[in-house]
C-alpha atoms as a PDB file:
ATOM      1  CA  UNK A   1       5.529 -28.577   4.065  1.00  0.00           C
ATOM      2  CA  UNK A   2       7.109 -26.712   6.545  1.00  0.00           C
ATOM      3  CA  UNK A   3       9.502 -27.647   9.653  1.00  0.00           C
ATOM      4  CA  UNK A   4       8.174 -27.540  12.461  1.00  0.00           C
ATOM      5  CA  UNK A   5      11.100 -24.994  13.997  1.00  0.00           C
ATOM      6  CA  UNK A   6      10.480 -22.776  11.254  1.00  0.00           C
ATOM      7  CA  UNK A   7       6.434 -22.824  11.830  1.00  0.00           C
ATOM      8  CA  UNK A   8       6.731 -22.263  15.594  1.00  0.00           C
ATOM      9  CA  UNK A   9       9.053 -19.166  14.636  1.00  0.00           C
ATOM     10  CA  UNK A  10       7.141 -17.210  12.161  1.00  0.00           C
ATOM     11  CA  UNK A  11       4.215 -18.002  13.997  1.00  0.00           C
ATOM     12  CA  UNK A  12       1.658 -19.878  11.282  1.00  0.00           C
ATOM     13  CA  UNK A  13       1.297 -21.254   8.004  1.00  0.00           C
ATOM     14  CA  UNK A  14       0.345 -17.760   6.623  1.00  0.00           C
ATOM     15  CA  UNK A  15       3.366 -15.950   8.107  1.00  0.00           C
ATOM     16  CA  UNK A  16       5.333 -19.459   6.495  1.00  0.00           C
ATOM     17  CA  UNK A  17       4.028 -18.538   3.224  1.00  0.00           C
ATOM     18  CA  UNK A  18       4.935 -14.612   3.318  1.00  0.00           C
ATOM     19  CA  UNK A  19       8.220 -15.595   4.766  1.00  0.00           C
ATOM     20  CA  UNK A  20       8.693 -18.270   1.568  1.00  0.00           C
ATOM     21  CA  UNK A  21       9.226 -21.019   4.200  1.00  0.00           C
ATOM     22  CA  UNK A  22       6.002 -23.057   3.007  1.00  0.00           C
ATOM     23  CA  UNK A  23       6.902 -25.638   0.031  1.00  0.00           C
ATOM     24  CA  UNK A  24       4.824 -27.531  -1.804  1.00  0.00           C
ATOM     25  CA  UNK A  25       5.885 -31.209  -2.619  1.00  0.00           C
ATOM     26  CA  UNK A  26       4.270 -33.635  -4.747  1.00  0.00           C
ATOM     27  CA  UNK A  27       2.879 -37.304  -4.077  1.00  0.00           C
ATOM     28  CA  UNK A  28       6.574 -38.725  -3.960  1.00  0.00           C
ATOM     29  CA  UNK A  29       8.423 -36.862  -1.473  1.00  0.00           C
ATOM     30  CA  UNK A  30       9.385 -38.685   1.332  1.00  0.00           C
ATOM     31  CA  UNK A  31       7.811 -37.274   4.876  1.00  0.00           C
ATOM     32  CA  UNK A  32      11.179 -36.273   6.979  1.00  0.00           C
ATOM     33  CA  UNK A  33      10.971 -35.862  10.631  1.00  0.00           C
ATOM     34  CA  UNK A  34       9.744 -32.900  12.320  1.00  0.00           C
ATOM     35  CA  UNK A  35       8.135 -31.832   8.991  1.00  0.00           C
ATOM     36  CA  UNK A  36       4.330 -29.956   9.227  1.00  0.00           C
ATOM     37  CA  UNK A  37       2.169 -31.008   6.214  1.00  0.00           C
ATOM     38  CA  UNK A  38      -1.272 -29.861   4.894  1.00  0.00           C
ATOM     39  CA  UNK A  39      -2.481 -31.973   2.595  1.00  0.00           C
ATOM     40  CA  UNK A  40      -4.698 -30.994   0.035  1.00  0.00           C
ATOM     41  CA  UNK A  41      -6.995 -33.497  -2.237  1.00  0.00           C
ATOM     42  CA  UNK A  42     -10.054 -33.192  -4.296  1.00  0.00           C
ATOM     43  CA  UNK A  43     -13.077 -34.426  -3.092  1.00  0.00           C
END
Protein backbone atom coordinates (compact mmCIF):
# COMPACT_ATOMS: atom_id res chain seq x y z
CA UNK A 1 0.00 0.00 0.00
CA UNK A 2 1.20 3.09 -1.07
CA UNK A 3 -0.49 6.71 -1.63
CA UNK A 4 -1.00 7.52 -4.59
CA UNK A 5 1.05 11.13 -4.19
CA UNK A 6 3.85 9.30 -2.92
CA UNK A 7 3.78 6.62 -6.01
CA UNK A 8 3.45 9.34 -8.67
CA UNK A 9 6.62 11.00 -6.91
CA UNK A 10 9.15 8.32 -6.66
CA UNK A 11 8.03 7.16 -9.82
CA UNK A 12 6.90 3.19 -9.21
CA UNK A 13 6.33 0.59 -6.83
CA UNK A 14 10.07 -0.40 -6.99
CA UNK A 15 11.41 3.12 -6.37
CA UNK A 16 8.31 2.97 -3.34
CA UNK A 17 10.00 0.06 -1.94
CA UNK A 18 13.77 1.48 -2.02
CA UNK A 19 12.39 4.70 -0.76
CA UNK A 20 10.51 2.55 2.32
CA UNK A 21 7.22 4.16 1.16
CA UNK A 22 5.60 0.63 0.23
CA UNK A 23 3.75 -1.04 3.41
CA UNK A 24 2.39 -4.09 3.69
CA UNK A 25 -1.03 -4.45 5.56
CA UNK A 26 -2.86 -7.43 6.44
CA UNK A 27 -6.54 -8.68 5.60
CA UNK A 28 -8.05 -6.07 8.17
CA UNK A 29 -6.86 -2.78 7.27
CA UNK A 30 -9.31 -0.58 6.13
CA UNK A 31 -8.71 0.74 2.26
CA UNK A 32 -8.31 4.78 2.78
CA UNK A 33 -8.75 7.02 -0.10
CA UNK A 34 -6.22 7.69 -2.62
CA UNK A 35 -4.37 4.54 -1.40
CA UNK A 36 -2.50 2.15 -4.37
CA UNK A 37 -2.77 -1.57 -3.42
CA UNK A 38 -1.26 -4.80 -4.90
CA UNK A 39 -2.75 -7.54 -3.67
CA UNK A 40 -1.15 -10.66 -3.41
CA UNK A 41 -3.00 -14.27 -2.86
CA UNK A 42 -2.14 -17.83 -3.41
CA UNK A 43 -3.54 -19.54 -6.10
Amino acid sequence: MIPWRDLLQVGGFPQGREKGLVRTEGKGYIVQDGDVIDILHNA
